[in-house]
N, C-alpha and C. Protein backbone atom coordinates (compact mmCIF):
# COMPACT_ATOMS: atom_id res chain seq x y z
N UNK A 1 10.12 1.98 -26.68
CA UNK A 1 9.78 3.02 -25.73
C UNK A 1 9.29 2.38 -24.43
N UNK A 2 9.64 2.92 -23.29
CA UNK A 2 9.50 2.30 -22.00
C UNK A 2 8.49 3.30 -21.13
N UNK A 3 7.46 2.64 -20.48
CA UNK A 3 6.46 3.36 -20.35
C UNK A 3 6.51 3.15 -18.09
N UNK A 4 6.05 3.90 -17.60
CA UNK A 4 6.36 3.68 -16.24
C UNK A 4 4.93 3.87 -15.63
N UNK A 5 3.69 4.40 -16.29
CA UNK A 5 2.36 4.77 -15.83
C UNK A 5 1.83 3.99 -15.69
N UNK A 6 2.28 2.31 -15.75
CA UNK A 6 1.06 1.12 -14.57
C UNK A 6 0.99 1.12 -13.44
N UNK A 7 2.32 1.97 -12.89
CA UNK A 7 3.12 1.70 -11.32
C UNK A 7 2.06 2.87 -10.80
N UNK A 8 1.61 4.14 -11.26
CA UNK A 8 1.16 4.99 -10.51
C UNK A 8 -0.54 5.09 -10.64
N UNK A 9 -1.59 5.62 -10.22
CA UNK A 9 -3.11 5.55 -10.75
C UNK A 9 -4.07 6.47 -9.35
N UNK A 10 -4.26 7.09 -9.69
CA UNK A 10 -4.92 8.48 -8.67
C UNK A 10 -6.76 8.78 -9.26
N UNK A 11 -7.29 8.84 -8.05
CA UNK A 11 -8.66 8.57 -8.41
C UNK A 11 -9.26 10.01 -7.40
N UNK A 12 -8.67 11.18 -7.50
CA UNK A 12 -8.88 12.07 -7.15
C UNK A 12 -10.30 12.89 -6.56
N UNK A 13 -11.42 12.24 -7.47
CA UNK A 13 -12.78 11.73 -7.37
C UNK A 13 -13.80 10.85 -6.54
N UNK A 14 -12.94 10.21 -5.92
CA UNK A 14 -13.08 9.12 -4.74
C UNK A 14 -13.25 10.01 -3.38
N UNK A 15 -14.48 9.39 -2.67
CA UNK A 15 -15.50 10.01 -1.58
C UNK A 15 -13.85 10.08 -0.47
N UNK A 16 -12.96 9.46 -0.71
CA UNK A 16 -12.22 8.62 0.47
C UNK A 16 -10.45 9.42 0.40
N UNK A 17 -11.04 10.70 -0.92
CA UNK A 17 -9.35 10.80 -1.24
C UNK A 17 -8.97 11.80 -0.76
N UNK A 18 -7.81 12.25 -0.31
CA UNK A 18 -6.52 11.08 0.21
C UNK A 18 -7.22 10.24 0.89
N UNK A 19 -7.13 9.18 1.44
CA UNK A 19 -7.85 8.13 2.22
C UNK A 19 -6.64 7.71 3.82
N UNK A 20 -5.55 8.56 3.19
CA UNK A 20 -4.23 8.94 4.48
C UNK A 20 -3.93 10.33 4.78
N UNK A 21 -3.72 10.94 5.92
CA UNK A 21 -3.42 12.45 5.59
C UNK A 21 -2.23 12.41 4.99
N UNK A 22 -1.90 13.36 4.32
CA UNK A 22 -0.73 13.55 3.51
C UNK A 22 -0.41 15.01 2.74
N UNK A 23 1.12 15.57 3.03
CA UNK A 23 1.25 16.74 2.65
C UNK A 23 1.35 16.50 1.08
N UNK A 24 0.91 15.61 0.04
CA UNK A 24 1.83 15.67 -1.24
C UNK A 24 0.28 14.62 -1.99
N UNK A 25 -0.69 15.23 -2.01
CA UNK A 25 -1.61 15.26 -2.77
C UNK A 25 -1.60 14.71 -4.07
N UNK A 26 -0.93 15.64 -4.74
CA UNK A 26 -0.32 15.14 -6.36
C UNK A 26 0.22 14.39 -6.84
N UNK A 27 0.73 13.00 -5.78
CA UNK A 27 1.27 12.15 -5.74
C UNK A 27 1.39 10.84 -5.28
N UNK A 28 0.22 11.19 -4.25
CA UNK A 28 -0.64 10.43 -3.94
C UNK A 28 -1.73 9.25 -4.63
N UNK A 29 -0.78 7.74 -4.31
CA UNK A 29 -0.98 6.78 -5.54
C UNK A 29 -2.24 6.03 -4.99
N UNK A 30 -3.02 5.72 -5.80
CA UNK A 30 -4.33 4.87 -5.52
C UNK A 30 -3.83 3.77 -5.89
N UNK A 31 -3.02 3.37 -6.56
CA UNK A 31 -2.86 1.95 -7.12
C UNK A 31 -2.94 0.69 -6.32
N UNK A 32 -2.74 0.99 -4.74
CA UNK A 32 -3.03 -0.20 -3.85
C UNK A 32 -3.82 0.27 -2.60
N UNK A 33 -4.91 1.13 -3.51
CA UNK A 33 -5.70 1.29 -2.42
C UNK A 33 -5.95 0.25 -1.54
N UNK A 34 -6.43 -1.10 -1.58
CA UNK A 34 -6.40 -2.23 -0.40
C UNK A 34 -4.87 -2.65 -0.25
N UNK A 35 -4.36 -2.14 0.59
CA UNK A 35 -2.47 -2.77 0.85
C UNK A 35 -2.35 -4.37 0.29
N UNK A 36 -1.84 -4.96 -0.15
CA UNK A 36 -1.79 -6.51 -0.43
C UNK A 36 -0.63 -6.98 0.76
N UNK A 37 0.03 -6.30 1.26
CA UNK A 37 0.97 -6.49 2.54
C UNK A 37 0.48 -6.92 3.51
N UNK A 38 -1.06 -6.46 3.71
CA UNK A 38 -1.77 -6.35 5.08
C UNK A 38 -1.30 -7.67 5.40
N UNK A 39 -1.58 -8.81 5.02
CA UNK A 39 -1.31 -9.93 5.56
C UNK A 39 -0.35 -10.32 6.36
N UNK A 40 0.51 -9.93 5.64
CA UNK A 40 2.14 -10.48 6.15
C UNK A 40 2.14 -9.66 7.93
N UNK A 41 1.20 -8.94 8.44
CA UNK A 41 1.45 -8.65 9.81
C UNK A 41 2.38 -7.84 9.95
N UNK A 42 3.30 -8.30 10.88
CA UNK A 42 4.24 -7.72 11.70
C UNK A 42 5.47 -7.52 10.69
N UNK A 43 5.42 -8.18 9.18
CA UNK A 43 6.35 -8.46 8.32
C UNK A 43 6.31 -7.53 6.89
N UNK A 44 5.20 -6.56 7.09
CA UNK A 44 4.91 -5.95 6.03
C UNK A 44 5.61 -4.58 5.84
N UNK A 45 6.56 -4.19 6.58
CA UNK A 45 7.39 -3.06 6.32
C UNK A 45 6.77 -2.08 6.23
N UNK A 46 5.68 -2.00 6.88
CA UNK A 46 5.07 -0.68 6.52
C UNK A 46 4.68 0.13 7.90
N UNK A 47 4.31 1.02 8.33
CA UNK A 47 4.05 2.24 9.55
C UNK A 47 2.85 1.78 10.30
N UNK A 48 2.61 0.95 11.07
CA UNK A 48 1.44 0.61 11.48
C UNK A 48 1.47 0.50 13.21
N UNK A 49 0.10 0.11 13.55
CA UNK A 49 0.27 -0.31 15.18
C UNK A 49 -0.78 -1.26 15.56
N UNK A 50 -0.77 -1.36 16.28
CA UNK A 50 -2.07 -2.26 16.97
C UNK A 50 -2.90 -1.59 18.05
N UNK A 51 -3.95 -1.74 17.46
CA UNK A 51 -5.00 -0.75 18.39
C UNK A 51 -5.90 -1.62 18.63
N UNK A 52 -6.55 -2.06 19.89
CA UNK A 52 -6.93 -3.35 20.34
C UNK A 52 -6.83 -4.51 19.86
N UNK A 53 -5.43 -4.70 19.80
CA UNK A 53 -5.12 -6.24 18.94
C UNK A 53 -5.40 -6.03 17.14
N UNK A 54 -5.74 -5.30 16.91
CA UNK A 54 -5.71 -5.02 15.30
C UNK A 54 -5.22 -4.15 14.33
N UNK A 55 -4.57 -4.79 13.95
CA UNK A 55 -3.77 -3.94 12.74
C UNK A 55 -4.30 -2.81 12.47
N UNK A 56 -3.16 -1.69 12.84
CA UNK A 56 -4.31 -0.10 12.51
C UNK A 56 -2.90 0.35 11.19
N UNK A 57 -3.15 0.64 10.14
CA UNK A 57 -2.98 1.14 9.18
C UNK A 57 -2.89 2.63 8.64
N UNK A 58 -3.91 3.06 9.43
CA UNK A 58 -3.98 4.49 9.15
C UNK A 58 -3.38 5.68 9.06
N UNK A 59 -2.18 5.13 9.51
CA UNK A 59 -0.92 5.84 9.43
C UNK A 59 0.26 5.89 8.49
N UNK A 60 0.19 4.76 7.79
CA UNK A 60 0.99 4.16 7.22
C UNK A 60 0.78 4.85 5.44
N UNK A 61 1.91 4.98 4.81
CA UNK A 61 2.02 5.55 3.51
C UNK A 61 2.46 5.23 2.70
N UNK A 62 2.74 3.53 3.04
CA UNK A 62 3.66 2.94 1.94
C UNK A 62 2.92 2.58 0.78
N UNK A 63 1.80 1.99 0.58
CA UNK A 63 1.36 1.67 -0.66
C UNK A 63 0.67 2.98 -1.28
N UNK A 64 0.86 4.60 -0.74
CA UNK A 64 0.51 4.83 -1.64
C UNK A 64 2.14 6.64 -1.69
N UNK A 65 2.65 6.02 -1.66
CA UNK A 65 4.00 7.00 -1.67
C UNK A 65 4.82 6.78 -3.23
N UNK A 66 5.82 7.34 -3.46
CA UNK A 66 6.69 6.87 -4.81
C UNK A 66 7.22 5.73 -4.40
N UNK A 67 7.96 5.51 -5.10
CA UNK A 67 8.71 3.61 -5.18
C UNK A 67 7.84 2.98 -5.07
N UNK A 68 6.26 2.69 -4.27
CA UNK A 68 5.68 2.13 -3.71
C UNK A 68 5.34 0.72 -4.65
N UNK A 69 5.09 0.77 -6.05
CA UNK A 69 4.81 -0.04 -6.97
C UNK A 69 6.18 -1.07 -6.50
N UNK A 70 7.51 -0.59 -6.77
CA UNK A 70 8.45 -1.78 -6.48
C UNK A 70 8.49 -2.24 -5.11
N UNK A 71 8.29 -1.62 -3.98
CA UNK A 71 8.60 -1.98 -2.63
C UNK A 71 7.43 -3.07 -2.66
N UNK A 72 6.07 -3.30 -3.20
CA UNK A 72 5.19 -3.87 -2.83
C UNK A 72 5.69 -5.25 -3.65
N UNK A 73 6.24 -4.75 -5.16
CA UNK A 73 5.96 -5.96 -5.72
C UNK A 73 7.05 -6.91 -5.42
N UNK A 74 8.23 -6.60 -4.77
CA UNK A 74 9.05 -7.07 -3.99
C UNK A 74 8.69 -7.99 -3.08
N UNK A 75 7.86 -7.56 -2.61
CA UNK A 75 7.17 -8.75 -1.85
C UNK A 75 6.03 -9.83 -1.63
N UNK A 76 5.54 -9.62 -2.57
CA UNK A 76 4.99 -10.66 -3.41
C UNK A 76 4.88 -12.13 -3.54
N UNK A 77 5.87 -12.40 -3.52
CA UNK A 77 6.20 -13.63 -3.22
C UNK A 77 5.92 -14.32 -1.37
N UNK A 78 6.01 -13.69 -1.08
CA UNK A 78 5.96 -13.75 0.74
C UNK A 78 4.60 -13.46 0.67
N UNK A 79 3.81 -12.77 0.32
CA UNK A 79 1.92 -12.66 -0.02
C UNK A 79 1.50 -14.02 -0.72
N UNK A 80 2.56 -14.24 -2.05
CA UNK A 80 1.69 -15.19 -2.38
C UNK A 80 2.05 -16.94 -1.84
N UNK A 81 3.16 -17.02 -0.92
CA UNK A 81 3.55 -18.25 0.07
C UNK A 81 2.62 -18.05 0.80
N UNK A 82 1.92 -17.06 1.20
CA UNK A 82 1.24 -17.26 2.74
C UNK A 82 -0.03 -17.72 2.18
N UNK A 83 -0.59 -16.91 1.19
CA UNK A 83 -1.99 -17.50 0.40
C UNK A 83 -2.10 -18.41 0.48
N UNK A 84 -0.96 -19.58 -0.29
CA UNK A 84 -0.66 -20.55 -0.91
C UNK A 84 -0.99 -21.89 0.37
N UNK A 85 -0.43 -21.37 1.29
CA UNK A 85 0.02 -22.41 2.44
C UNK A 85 -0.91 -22.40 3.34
N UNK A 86 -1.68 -23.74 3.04
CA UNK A 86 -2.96 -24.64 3.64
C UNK A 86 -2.30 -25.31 4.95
């Protein structure tokens, strides 16, 4: 039996939730509440801007939308090269 409920996790209870505006509540994934993309910058595929030189996020809905579990872990590897590289 194949189970798919690691990919999704909603904390509905949280001072912060939604923590994005969003019409779709019920679907709305906590699972990466801190983005792990943030890093990658300008390379993270996700809805963002720069608001005095800093990454503004607040707009952005990718880590917590559907697919979001594969789109992130997709990239992964490019998170964990940049860690990696002293």
């Amino acid at each position: 039996m194949s189970t798919e409920n690691y990919k999704f996790f909603q904390n509905n209870k949280c001072e912060y939730f939604p923590c994005h505006k969003t019409n779709d509540e019920e679907n709305f994934n906590c699972l990466f509440c801190y983005c792990p993309l943030y890093m990658l910058k300008d390379e993270c595929g996700g809805n963002y801007i720069k608001n005095h030189g800093i990454k503004d996020c607040s707009n952005c809905l990718v880590p917590h939308s559907s697919g979001s579990y594969e789109r992130i872990m997709a990239k992964m590897k490019e998170v964990i090269k940049k860690g990696s590289d002293f």
